[in-house]
PDB file of N, CA and C in Angstrom:
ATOM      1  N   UNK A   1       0.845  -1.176   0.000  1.00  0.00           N
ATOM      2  CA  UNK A   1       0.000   0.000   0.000  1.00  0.00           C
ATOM      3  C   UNK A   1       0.892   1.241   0.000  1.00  0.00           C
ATOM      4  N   UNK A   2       0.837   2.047  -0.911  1.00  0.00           N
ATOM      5  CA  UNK A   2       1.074   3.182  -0.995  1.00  0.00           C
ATOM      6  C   UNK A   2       0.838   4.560   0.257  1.00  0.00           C
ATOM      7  N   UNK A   3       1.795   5.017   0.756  1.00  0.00           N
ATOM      8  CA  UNK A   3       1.613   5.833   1.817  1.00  0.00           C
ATOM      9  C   UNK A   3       1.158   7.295   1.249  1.00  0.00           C
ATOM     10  N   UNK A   4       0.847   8.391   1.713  1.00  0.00           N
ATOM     11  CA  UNK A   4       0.482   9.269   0.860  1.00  0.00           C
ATOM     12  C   UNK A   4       0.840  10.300   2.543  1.00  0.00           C
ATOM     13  N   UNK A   5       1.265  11.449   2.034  1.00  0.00           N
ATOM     14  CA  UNK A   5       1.351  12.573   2.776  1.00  0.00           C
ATOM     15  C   UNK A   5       0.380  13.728   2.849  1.00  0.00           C
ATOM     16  N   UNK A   6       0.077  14.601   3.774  1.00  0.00           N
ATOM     17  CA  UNK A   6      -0.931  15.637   3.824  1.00  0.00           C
ATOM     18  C   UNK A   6       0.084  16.876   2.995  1.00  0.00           C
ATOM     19  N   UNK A   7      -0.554  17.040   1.871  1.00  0.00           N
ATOM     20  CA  UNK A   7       0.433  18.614   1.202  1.00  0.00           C
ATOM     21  C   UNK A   7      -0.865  19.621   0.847  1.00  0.00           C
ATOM     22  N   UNK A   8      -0.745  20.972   1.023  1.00  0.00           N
ATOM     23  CA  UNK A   8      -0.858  22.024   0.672  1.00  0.00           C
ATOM     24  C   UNK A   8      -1.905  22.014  -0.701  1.00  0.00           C
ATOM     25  N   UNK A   9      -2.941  22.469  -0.870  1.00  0.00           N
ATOM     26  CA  UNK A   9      -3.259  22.018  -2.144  1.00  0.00           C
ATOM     27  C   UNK A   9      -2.475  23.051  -3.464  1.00  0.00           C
ATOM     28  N   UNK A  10      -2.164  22.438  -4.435  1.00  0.00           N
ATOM     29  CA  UNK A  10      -1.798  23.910  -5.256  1.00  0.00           C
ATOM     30  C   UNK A  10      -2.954  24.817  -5.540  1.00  0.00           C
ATOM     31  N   UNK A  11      -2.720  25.887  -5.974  1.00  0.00           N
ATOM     32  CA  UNK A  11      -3.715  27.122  -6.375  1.00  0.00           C
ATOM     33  C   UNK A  11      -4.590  26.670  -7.016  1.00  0.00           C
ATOM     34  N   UNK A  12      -4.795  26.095  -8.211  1.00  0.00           N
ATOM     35  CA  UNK A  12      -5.190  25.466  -9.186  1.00  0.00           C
ATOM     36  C   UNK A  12      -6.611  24.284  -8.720  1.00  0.00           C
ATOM     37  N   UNK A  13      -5.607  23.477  -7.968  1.00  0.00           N
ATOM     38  CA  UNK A  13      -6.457  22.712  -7.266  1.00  0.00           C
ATOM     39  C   UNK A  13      -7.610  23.522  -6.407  1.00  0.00           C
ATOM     40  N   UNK A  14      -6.851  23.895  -5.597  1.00  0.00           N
ATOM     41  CA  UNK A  14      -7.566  24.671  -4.143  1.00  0.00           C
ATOM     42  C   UNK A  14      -8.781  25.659  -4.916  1.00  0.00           C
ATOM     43  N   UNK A  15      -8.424  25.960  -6.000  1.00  0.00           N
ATOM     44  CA  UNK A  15      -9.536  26.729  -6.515  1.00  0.00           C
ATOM     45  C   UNK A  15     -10.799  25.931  -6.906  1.00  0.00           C
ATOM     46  N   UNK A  16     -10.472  24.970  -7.584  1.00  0.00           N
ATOM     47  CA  UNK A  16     -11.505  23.961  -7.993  1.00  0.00           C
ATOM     48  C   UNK A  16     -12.023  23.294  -6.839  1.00  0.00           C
ATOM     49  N   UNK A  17     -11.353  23.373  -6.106  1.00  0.00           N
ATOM     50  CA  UNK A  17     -12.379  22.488  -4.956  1.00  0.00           C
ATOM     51  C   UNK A  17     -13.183  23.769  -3.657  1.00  0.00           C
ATOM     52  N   UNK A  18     -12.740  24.762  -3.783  1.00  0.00           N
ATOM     53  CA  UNK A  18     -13.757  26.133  -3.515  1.00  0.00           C
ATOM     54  C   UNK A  18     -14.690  26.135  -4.219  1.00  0.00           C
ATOM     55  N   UNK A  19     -14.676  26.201  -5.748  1.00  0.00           N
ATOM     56  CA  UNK A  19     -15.691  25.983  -6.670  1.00  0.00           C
ATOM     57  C   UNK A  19     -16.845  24.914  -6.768  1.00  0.00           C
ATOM     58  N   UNK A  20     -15.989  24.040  -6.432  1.00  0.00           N
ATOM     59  CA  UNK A  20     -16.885  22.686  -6.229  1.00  0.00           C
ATOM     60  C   UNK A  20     -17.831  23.074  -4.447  1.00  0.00           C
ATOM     61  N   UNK A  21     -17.181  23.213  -3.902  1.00  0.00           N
ATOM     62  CA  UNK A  21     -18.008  23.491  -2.387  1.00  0.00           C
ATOM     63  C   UNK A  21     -19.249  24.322  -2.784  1.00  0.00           C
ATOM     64  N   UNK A  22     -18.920  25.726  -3.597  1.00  0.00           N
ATOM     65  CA  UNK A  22     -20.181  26.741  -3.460  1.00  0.00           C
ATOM     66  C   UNK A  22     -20.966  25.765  -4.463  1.00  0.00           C
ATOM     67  N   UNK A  23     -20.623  25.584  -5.503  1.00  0.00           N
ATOM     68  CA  UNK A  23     -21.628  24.446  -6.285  1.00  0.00           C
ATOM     69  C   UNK A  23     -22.433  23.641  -5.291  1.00  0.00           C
ATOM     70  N   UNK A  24     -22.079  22.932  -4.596  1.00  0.00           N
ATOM     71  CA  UNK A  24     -22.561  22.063  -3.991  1.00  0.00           C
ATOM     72  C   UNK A  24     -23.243  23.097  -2.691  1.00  0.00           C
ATOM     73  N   UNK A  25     -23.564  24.065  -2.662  1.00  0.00           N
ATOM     74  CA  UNK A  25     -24.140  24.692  -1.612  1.00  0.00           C
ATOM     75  C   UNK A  25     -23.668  25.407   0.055  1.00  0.00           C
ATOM     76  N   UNK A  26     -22.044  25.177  -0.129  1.00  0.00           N
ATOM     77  CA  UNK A  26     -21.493  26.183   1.078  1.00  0.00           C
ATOM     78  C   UNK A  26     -21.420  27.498   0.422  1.00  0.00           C
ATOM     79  N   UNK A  27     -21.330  28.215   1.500  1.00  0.00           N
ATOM     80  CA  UNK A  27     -21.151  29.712   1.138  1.00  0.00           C
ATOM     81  C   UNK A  27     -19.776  30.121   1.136  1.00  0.00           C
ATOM     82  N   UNK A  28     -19.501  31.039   0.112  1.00  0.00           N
ATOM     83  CA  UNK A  28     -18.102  31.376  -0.162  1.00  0.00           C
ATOM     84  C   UNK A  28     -17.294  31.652   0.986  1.00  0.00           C
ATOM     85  N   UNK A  29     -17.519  32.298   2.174  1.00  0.00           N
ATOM     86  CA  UNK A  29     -16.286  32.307   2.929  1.00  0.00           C
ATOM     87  C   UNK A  29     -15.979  30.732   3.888  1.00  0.00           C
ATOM     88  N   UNK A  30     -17.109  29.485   3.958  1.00  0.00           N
ATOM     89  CA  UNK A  30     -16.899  28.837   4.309  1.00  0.00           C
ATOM     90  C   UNK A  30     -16.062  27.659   2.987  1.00  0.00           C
ATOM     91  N   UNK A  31     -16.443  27.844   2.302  1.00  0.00           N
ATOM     92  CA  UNK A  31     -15.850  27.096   1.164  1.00  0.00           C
ATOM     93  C   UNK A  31     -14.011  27.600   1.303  1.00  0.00           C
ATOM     94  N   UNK A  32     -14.136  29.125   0.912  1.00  0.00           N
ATOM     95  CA  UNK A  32     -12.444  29.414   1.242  1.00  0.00           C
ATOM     96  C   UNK A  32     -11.664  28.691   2.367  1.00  0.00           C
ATOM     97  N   UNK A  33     -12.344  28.587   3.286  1.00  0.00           N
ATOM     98  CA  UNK A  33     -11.517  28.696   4.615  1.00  0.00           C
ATOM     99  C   UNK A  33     -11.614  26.601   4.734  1.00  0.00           C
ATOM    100  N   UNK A  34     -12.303  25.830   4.033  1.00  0.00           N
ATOM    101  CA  UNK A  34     -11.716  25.157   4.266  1.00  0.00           C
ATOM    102  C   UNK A  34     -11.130  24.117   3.042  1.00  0.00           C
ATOM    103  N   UNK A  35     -11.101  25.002   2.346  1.00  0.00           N
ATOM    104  CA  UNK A  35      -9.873  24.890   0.811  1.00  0.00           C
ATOM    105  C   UNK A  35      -8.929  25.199   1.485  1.00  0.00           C
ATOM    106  N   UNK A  36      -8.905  26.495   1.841  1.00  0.00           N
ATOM    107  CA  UNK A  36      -7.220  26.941   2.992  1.00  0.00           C
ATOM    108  C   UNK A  36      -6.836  26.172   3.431  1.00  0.00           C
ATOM    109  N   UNK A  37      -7.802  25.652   4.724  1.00  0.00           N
ATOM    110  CA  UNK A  37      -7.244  24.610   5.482  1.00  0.00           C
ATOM    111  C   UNK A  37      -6.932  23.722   5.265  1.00  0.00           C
ATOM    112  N   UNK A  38      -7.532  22.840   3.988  1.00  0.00           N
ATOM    113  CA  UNK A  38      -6.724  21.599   3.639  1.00  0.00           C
ATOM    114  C   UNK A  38      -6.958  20.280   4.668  1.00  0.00           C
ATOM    115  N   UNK A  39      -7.743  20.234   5.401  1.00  0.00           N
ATOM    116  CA  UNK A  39      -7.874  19.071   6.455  1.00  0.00           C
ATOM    117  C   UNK A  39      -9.243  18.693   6.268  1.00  0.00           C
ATOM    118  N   UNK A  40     -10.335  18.853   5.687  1.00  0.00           N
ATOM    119  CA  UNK A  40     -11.209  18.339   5.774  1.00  0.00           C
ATOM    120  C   UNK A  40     -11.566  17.870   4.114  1.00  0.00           C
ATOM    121  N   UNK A  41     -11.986  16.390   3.925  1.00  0.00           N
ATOM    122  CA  UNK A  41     -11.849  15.454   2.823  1.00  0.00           C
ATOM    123  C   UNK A  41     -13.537  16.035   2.352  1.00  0.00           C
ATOM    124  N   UNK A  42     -12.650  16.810   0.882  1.00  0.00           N
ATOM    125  CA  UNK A  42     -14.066  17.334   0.216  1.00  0.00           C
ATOM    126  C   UNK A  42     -14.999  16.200  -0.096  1.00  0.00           C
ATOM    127  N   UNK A  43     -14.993  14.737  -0.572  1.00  0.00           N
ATOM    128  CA  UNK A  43     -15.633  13.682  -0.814  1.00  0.00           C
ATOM    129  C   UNK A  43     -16.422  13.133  -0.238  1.00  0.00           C
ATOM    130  N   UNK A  44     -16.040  13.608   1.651  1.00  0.00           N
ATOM    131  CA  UNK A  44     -16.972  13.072   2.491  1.00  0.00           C
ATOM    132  C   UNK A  44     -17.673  14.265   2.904  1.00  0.00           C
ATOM    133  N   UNK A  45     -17.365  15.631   2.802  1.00  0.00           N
ATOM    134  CA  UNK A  45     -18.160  16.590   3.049  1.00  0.00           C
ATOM    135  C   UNK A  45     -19.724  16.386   2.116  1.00  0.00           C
ATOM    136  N   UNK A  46     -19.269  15.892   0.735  1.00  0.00           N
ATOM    137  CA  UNK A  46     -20.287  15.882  -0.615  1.00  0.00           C
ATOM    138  C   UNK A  46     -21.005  14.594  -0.520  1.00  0.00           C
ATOM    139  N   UNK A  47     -20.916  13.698   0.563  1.00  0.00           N
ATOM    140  CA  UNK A  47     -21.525  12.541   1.220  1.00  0.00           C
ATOM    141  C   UNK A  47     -22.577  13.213   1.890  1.00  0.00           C
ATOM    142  N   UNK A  48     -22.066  13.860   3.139  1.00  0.00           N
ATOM    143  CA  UNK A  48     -22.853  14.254   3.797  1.00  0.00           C
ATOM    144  C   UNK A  48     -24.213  15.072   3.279  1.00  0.00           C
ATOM    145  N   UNK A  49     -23.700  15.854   2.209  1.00  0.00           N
ATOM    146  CA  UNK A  49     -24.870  16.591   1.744  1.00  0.00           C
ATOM    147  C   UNK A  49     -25.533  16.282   0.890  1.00  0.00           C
ATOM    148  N   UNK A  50     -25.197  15.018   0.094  1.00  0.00           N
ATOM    149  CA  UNK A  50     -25.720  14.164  -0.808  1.00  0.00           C
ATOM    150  C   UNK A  50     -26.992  13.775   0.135  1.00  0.00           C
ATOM    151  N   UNK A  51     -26.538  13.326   1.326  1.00  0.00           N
ATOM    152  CA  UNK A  51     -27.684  12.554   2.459  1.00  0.00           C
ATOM    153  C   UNK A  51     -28.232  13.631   3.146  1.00  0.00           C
ATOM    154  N   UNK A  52     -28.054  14.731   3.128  1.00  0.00           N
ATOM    155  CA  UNK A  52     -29.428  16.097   3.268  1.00  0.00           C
ATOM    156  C   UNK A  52     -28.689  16.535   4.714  1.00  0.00           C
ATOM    157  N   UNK A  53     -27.484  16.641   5.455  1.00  0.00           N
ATOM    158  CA  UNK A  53     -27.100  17.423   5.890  1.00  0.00           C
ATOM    159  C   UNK A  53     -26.665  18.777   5.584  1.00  0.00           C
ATOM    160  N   UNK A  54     -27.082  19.780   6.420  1.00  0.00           N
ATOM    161  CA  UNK A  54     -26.417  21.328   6.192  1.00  0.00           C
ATOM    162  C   UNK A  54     -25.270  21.202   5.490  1.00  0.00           C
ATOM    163  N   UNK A  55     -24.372  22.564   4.970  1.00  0.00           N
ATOM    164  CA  UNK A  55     -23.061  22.523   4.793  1.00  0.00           C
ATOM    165  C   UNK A  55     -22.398  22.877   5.516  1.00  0.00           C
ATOM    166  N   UNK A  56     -22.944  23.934   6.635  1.00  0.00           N
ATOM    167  CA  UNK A  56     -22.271  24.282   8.001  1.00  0.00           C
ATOM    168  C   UNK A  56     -22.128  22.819   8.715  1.00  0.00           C
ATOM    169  N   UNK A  57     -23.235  22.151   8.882  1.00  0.00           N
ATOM    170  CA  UNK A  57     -23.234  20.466   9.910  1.00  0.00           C
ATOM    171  C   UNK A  57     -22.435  19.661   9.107  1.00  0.00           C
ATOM    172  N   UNK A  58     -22.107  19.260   8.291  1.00  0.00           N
ATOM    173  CA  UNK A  58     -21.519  18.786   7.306  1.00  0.00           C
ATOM    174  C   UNK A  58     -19.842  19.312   7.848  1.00  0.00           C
ATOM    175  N   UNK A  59     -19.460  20.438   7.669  1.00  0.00           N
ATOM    176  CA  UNK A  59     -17.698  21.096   7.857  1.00  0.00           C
ATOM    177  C   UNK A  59     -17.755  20.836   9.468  1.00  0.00           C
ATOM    178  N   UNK A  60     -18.637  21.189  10.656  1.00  0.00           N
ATOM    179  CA  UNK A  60     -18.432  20.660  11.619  1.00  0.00           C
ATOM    180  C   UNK A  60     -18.569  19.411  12.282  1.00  0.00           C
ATOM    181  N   UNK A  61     -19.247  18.275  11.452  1.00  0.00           N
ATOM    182  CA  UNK A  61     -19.111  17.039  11.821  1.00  0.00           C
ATOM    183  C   UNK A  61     -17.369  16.358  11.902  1.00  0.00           C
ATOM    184  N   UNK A  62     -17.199  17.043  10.431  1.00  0.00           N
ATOM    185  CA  UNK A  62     -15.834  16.229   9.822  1.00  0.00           C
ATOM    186  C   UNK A  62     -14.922  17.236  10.638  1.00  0.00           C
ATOM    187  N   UNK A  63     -14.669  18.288  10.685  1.00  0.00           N
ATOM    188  CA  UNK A  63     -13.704  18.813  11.546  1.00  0.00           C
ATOM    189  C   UNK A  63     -12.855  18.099  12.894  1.00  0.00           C
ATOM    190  N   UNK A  64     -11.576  18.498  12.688  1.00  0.00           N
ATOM    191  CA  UNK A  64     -10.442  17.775  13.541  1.00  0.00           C
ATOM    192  C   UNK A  64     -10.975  18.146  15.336  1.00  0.00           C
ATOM    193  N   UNK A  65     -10.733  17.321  15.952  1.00  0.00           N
ATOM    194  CA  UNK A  65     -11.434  17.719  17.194  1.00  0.00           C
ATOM    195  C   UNK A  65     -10.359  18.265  18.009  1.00  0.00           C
ATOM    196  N   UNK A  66      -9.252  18.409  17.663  1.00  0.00           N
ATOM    197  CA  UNK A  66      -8.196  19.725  18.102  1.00  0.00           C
ATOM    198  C   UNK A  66      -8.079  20.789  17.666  1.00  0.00           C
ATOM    199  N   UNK A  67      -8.932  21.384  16.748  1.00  0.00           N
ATOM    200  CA  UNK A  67      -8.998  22.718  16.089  1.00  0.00           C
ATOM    201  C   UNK A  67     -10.239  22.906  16.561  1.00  0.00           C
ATOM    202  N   UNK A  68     -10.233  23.988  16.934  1.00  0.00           N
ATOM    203  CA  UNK A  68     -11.446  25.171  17.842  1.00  0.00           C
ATOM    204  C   UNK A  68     -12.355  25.507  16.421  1.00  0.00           C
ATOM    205  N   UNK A  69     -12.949  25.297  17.219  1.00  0.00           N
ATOM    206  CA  UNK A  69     -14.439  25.899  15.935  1.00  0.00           C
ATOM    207  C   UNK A  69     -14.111  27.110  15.475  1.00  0.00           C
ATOM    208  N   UNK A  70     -14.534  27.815  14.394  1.00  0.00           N
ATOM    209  CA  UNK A  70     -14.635  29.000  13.752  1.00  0.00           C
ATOM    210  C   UNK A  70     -16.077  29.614  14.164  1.00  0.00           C
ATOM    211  N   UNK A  71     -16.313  30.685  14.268  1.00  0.00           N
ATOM    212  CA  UNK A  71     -17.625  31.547  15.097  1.00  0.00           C
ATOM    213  C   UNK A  71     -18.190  31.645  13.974  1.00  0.00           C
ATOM    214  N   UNK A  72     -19.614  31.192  14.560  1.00  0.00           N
ATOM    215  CA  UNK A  72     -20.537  31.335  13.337  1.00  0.00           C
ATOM    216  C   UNK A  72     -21.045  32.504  12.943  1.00  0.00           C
TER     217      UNK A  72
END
């Protein structure tokens, strides 16, 4: 099995998957901020909302439980 590392997304990327978030119904500053962040797996966010969770409940389900929430 192939190991894989956590990297940075490039610009390019990181843009398309902002794009893909507001498509799919987050709002642009939540979409930015967690393209920025890079820690939360856009595939299972687009699970969640496939199955009729919020997009706010959705970024705080999957969120790391050592990073402090962002104020709503």
């Amino acid at each position: 099995m192939r190991q894989t590392t956590a990297q940075s997304p490039t610009p390019a990327l990181g843009e398309w998957r902002r794009r893909r978030l507001i498509a799919a119904g987050f709002d642009e500053t939540l979409a930015a901020r967690l393209t920025r962040d890079g820690i939360v797996d856009l595939h299972e966010l687009l699970v969640l909302l496939d199955r009729g969770c919020p997009p706010e409940l959705a970024a705080r389900i999957l969120a790391p439980l050592d990073t402090p929430a962002a104020p709503s």
